[in-house]
C-alpha atoms as a PDB file:
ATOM      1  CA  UNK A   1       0.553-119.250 177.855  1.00  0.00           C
ATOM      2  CA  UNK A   2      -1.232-122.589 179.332  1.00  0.00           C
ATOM      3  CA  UNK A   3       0.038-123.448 183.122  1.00  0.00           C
ATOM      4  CA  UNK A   4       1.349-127.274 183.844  1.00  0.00           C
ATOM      5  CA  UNK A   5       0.710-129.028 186.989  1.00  0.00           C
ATOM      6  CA  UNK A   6       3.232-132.105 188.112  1.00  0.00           C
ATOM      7  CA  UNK A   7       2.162-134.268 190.905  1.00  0.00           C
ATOM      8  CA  UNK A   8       4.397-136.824 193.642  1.00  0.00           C
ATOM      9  CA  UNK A   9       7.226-135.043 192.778  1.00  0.00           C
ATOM     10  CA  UNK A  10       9.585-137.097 194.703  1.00  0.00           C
ATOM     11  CA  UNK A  11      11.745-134.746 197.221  1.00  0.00           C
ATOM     12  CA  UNK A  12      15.458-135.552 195.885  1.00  0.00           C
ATOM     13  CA  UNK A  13      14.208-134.483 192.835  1.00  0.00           C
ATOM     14  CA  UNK A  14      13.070-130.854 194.205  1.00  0.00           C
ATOM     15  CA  UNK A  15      15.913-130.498 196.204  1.00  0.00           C
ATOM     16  CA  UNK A  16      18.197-131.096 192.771  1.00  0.00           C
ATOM     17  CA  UNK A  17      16.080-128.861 190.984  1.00  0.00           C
ATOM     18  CA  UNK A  18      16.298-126.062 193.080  1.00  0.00           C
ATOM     19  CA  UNK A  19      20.101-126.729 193.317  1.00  0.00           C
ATOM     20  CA  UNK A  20      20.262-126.593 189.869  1.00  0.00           C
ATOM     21  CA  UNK A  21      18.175-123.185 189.602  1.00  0.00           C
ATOM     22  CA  UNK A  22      20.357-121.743 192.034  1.00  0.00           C
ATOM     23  CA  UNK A  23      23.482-122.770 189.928  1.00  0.00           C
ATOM     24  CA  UNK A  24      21.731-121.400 186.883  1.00  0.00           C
ATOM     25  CA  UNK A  25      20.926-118.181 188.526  1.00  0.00           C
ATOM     26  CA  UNK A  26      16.658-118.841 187.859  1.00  0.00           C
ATOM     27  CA  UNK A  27      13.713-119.771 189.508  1.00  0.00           C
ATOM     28  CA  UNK A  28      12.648-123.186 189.560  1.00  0.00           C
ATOM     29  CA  UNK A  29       9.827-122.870 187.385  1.00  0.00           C
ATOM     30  CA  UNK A  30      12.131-121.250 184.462  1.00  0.00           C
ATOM     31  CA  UNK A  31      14.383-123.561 185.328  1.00  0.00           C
ATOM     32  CA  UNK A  32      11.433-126.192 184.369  1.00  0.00           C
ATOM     33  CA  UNK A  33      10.777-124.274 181.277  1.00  0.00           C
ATOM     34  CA  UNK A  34      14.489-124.354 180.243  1.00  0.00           C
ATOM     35  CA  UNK A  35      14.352-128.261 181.230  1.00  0.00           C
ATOM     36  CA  UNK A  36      11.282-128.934 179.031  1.00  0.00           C
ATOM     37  CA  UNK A  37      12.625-127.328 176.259  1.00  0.00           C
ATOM     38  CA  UNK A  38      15.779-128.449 176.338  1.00  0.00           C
ATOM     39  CA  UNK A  39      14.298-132.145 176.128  1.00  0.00           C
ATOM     40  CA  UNK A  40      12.147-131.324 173.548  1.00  0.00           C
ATOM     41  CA  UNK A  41      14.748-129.803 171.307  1.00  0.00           C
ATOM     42  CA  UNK A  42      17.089-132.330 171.690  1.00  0.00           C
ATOM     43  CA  UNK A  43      14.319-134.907 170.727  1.00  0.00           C
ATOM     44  CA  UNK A  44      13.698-133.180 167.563  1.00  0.00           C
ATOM     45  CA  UNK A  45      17.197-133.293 166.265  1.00  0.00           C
ATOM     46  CA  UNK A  46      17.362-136.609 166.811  1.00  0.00           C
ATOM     47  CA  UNK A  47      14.078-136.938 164.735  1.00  0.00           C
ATOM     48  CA  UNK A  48      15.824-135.484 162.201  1.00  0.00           C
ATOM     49  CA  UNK A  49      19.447-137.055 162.195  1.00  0.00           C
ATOM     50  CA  UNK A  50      17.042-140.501 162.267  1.00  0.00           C
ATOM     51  CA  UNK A  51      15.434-138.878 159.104  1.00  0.00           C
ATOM     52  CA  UNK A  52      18.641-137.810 157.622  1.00  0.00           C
ATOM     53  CA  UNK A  53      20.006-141.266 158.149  1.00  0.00           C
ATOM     54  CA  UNK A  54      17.212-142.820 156.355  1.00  0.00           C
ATOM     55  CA  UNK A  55      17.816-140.537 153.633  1.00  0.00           C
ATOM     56  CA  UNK A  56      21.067-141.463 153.409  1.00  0.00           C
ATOM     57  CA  UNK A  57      20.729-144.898 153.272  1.00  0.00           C
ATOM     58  CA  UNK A  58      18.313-145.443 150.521  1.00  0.00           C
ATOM     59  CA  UNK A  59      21.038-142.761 148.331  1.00  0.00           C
ATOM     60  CA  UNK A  60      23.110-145.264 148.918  1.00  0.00           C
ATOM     61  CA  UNK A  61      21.359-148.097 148.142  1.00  0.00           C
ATOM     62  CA  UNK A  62      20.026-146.068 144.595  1.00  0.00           C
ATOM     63  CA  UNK A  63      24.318-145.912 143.815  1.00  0.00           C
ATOM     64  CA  UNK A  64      24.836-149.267 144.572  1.00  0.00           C
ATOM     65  CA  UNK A  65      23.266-150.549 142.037  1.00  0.00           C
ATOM     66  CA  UNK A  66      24.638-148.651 139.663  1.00  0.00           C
ATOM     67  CA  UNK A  67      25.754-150.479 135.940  1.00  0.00           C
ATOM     68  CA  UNK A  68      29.173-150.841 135.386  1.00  0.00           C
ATOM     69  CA  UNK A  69      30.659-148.119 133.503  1.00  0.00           C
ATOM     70  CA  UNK A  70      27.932-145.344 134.630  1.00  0.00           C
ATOM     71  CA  UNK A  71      29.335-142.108 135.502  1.00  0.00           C
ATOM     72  CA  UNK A  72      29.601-141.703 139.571  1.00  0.00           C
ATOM     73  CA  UNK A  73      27.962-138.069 141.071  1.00  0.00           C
ATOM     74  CA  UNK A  74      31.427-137.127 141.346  1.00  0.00           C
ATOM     75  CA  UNK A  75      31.808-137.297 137.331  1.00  0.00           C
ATOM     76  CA  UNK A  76      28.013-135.543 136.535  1.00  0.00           C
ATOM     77  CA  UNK A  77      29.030-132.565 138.685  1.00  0.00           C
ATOM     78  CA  UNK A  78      32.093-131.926 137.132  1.00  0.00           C
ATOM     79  CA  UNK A  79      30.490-132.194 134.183  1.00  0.00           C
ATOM     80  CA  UNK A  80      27.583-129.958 134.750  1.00  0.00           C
ATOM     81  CA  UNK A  81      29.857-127.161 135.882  1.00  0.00           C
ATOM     82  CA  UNK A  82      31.891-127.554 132.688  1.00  0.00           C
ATOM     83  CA  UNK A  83      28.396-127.338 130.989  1.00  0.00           C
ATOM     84  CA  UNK A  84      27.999-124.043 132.777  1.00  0.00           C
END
């Protein structure tokens, strides 16, 4: 695994981390680890809601268009699993 150096730490922000290792019951460098990837998880999901929101709109802006009189998804499901 590759190492990771931080520099001017500010002290406040020690003294919370180690508080919060202690609470946690780890070191403060796992409790770095957990920290880092924590962030970065949470950062991906919201990649992805963003992604899944952009999805969503341009389904709904393909529907809204839609002629009068054309079957909604609602009716082409029901049909297809009558089909089946």
């Amino acid at each position: 695994m590759a190492q990771l150096l931080v520099r001017n730490v500010d002290e406040d922000v020690i003294a919370r981390l180690k508080a919060r290792a202690a609470a946690n019951g780890r070191s403060m460098e796992a409790e770095l680890r957990e920290l880092i990837r924590a962030g970065l998880s949470a950062t991906h999901q919201a990649d992805r809601w963003a992604e899944f929101g952009r999805l969503a709109d341009i389904s709904l802006a393909m529907t809204a268009n839609r002629p009068p009189g054309a079957a909604t998804a609602e009716e082409l499901q029901r049909e297809s699993r009558e089909e089946r």
